[in-house]
N, C-alpha and C. Protein backbone atom coordinates (compact mmCIF):
# COMPACT_ATOMS: atom_id res chain seq x y z
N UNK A 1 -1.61 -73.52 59.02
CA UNK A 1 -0.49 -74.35 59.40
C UNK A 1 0.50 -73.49 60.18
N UNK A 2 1.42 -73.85 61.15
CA UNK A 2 2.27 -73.69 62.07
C UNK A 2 3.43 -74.25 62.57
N UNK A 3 4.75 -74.15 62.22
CA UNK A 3 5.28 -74.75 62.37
C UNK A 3 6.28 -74.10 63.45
N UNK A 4 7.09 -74.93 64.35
CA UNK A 4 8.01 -73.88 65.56
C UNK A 4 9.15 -74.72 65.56
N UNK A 5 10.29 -74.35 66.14
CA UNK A 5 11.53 -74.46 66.18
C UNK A 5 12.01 -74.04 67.07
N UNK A 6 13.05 -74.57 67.97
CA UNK A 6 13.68 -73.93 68.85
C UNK A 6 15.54 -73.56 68.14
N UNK A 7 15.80 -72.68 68.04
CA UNK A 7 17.23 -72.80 67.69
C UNK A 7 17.90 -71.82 68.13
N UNK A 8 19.46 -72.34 68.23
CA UNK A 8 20.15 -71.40 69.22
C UNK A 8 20.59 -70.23 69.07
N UNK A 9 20.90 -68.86 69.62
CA UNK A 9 21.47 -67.40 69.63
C UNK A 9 22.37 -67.24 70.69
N UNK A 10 23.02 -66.48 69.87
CA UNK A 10 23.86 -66.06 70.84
C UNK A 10 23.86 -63.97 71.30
N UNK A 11 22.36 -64.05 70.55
CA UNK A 11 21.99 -62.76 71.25
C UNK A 11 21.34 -62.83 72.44
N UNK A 12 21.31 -61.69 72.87
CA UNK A 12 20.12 -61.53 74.27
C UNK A 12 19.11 -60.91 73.71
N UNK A 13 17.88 -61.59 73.37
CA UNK A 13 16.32 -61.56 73.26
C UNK A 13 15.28 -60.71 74.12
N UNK A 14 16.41 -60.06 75.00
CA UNK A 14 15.33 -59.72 76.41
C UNK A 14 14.46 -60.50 76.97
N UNK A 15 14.78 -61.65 77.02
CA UNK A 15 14.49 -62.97 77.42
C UNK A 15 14.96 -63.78 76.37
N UNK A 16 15.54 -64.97 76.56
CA UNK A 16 16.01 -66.23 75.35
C UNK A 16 15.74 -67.19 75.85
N UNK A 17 15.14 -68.08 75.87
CA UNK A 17 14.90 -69.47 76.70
C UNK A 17 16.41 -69.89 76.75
N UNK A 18 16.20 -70.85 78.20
CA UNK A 18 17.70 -71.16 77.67
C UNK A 18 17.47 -72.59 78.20
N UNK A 19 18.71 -73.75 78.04
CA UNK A 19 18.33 -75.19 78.85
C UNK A 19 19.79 -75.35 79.36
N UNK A 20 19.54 -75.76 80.45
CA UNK A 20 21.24 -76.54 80.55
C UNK A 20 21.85 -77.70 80.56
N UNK A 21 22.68 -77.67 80.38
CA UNK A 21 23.51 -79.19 79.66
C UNK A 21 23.60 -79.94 80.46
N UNK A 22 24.03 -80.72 80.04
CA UNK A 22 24.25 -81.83 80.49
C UNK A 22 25.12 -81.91 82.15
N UNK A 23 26.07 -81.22 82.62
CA UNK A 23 27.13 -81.52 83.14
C UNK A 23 26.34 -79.65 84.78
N UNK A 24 25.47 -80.19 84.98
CA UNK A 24 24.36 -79.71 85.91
C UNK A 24 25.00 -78.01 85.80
N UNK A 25 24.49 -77.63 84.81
CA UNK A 25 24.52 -75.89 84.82
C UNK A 25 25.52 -75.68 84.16
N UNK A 26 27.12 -76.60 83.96
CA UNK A 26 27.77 -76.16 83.29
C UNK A 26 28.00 -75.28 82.54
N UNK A 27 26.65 -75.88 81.49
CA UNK A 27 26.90 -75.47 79.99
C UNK A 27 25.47 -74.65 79.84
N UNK A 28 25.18 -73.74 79.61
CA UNK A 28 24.11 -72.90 79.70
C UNK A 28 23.53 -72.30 78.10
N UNK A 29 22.53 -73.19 77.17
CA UNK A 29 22.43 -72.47 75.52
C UNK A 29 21.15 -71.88 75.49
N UNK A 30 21.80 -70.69 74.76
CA UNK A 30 20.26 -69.38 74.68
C UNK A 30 19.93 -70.17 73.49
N UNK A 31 18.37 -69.68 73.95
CA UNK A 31 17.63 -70.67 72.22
C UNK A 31 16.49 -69.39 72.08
N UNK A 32 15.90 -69.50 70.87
CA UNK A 32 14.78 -68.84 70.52
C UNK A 32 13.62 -69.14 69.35
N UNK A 33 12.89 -68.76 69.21
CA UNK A 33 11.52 -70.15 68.90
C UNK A 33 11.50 -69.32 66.84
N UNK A 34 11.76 -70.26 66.48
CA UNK A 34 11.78 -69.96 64.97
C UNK A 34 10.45 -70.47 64.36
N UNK A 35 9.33 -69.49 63.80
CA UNK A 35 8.40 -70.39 63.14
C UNK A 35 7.85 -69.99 62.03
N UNK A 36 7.16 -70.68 61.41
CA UNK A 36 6.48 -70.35 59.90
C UNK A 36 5.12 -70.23 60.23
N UNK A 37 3.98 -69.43 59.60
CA UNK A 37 2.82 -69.22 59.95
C UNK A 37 1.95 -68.41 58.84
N UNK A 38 0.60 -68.78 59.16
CA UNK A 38 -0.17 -67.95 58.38
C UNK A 38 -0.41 -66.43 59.03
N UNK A 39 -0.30 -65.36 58.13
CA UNK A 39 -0.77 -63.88 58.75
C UNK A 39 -2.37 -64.33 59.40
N UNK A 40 -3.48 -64.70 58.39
CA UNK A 40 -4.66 -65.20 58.57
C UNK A 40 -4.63 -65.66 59.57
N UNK A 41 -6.05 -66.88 59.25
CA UNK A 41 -6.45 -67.05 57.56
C UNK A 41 -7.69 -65.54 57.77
N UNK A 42 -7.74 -65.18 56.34
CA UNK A 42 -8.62 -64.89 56.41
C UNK A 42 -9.69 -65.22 55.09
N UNK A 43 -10.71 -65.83 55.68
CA UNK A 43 -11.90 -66.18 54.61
C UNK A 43 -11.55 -66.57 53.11
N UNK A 44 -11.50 -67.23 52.37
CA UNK A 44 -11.78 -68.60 53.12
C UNK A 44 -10.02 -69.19 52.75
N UNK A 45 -9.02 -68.72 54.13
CA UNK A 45 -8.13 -69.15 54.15
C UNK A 45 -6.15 -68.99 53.23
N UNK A 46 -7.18 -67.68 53.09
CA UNK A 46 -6.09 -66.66 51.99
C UNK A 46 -5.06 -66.19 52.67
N UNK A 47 -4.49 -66.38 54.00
CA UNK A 47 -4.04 -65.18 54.50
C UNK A 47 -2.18 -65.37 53.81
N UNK A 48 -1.31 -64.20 54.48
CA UNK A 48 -0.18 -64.09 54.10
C UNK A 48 0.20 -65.31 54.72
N UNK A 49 1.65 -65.06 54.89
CA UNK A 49 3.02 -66.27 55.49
C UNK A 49 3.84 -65.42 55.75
N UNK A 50 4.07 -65.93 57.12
CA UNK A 50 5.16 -65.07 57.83
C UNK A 50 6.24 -65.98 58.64
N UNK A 51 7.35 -65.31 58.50
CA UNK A 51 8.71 -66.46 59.73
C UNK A 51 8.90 -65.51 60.35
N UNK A 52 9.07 -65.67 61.62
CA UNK A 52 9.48 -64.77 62.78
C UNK A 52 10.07 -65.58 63.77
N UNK A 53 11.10 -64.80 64.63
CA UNK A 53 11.48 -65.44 65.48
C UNK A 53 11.73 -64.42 66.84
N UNK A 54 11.55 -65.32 67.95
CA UNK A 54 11.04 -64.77 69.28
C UNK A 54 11.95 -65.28 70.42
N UNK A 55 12.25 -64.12 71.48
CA UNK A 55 12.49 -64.68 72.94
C UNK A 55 11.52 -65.17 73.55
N UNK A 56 11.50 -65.19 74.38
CA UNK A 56 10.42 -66.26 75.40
C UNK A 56 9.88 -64.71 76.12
N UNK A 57 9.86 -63.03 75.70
CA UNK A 57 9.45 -62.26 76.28
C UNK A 57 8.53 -61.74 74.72
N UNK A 58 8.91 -59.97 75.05
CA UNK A 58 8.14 -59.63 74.06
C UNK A 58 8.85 -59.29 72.87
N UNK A 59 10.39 -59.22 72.71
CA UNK A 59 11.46 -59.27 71.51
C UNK A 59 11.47 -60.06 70.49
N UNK A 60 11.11 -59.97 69.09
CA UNK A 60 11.03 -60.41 67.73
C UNK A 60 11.37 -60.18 66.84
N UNK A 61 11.61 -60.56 65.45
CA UNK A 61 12.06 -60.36 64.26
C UNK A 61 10.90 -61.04 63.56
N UNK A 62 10.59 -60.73 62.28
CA UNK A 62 9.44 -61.15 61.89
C UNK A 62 9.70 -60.41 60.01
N UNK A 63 9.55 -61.15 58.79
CA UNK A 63 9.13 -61.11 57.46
C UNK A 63 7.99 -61.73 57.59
N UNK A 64 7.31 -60.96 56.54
CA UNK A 64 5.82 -61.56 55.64
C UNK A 64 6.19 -61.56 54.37
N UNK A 65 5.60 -62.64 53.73
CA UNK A 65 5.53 -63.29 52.33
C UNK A 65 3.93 -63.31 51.84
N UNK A 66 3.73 -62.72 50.46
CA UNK A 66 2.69 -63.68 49.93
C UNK A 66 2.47 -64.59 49.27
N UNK A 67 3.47 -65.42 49.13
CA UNK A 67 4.26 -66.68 48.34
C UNK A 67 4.33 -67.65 49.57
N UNK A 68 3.86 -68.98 49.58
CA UNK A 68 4.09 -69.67 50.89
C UNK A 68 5.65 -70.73 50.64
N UNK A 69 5.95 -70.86 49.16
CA UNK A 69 7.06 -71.67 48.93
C UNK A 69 8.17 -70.32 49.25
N UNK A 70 7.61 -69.39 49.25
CA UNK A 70 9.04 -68.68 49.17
C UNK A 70 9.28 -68.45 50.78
N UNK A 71 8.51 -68.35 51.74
CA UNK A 71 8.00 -67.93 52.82
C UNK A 71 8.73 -69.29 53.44
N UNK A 72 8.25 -70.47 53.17
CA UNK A 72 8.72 -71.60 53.50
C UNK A 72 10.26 -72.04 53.12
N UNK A 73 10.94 -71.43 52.24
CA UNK A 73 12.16 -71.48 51.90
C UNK A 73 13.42 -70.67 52.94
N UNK A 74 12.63 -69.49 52.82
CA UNK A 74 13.52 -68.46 54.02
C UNK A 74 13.48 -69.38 55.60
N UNK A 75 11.81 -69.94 55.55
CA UNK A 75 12.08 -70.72 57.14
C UNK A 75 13.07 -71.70 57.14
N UNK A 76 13.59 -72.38 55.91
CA UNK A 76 14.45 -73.56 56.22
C UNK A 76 15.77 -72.77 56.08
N UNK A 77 15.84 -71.97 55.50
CA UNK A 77 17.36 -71.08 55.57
C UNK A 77 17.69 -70.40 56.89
N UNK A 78 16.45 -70.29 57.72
CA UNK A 78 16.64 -69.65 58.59
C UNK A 78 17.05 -70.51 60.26
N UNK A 79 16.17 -71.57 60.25
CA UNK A 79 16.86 -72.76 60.97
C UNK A 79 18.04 -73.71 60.49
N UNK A 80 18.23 -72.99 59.23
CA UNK A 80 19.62 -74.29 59.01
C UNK A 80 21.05 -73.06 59.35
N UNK A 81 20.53 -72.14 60.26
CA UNK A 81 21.46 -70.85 61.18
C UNK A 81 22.40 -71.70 61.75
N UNK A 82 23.60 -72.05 62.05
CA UNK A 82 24.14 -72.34 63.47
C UNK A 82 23.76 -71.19 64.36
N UNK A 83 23.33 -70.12 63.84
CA UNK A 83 23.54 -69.14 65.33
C UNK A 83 22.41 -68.21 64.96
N UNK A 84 21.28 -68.16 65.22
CA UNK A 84 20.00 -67.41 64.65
C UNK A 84 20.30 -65.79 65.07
N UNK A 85 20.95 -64.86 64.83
CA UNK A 85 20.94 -63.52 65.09
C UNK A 85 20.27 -62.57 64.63
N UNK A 86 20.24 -61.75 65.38
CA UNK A 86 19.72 -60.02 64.84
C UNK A 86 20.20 -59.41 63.47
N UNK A 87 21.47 -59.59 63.74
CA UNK A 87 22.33 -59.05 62.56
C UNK A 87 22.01 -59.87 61.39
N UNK A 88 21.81 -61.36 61.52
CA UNK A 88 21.72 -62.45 60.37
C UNK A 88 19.98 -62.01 60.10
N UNK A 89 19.19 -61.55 60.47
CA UNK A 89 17.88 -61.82 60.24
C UNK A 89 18.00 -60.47 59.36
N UNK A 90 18.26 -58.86 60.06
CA UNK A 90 18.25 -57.93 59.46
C UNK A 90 18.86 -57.88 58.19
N UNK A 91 19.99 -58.87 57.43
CA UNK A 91 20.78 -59.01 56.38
C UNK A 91 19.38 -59.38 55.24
N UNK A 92 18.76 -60.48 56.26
CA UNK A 92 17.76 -60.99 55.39
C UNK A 92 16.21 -60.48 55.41
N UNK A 93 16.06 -59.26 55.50
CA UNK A 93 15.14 -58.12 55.43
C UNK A 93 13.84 -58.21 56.69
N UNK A 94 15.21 -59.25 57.45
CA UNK A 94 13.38 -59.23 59.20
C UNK A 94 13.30 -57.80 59.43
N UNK A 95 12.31 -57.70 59.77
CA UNK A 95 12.09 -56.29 61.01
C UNK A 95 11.45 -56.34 62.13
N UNK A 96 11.89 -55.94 63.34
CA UNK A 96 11.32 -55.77 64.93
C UNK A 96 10.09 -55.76 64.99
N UNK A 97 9.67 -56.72 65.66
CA UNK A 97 8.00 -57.21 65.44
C UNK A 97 7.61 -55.99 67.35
């Protein structure tokens, strides 16, 4: 299973996707792809759980779990961010993928 998210930063990702608003370029929001995932699988379907989150280059943050409720808990704490950061991920033991 796989789940993705786009949610917003206000870091620079070394790439951040970004979209613009409404009001033609105005408004310009960095986003970056939040998701839950299996390490695996491996045979027959054991693998870890990991949340990581990514620029649209090669810059990441990334925990592994071998608990998928607990793994799955950090992912909803982690999109319910107003502001998905470096600093907020490192508090919560990510490390540079």
């Amino acid at each position: 299973m796989r789940v993705d998210v786009f949610k917003v930063t206000s870091d620079d990702w070394c790439g951040s996707y970004a979209i613009d608003g409404w009001h033609k370029g105005a408004f310009r929001q960095m986003l970056v792809t939040v998701s839950f995932c299996m390490t695996g699988p491996k045979p027959p379907h054991d693998g870890d759980w990991r949340v990581c989150v990514w620029g649209n280059d090669d810059c990441g943050m990334e925990k592994d779990f071998k608990d998928e409720r607990t793994a799955w808990c950090c992912y909803l704490e982690i999109i319910g961010l107003e502001d998905v950061t470096m600093t907020a991920l490192k508090e919560r033991g990510f490390i540079s993928a």
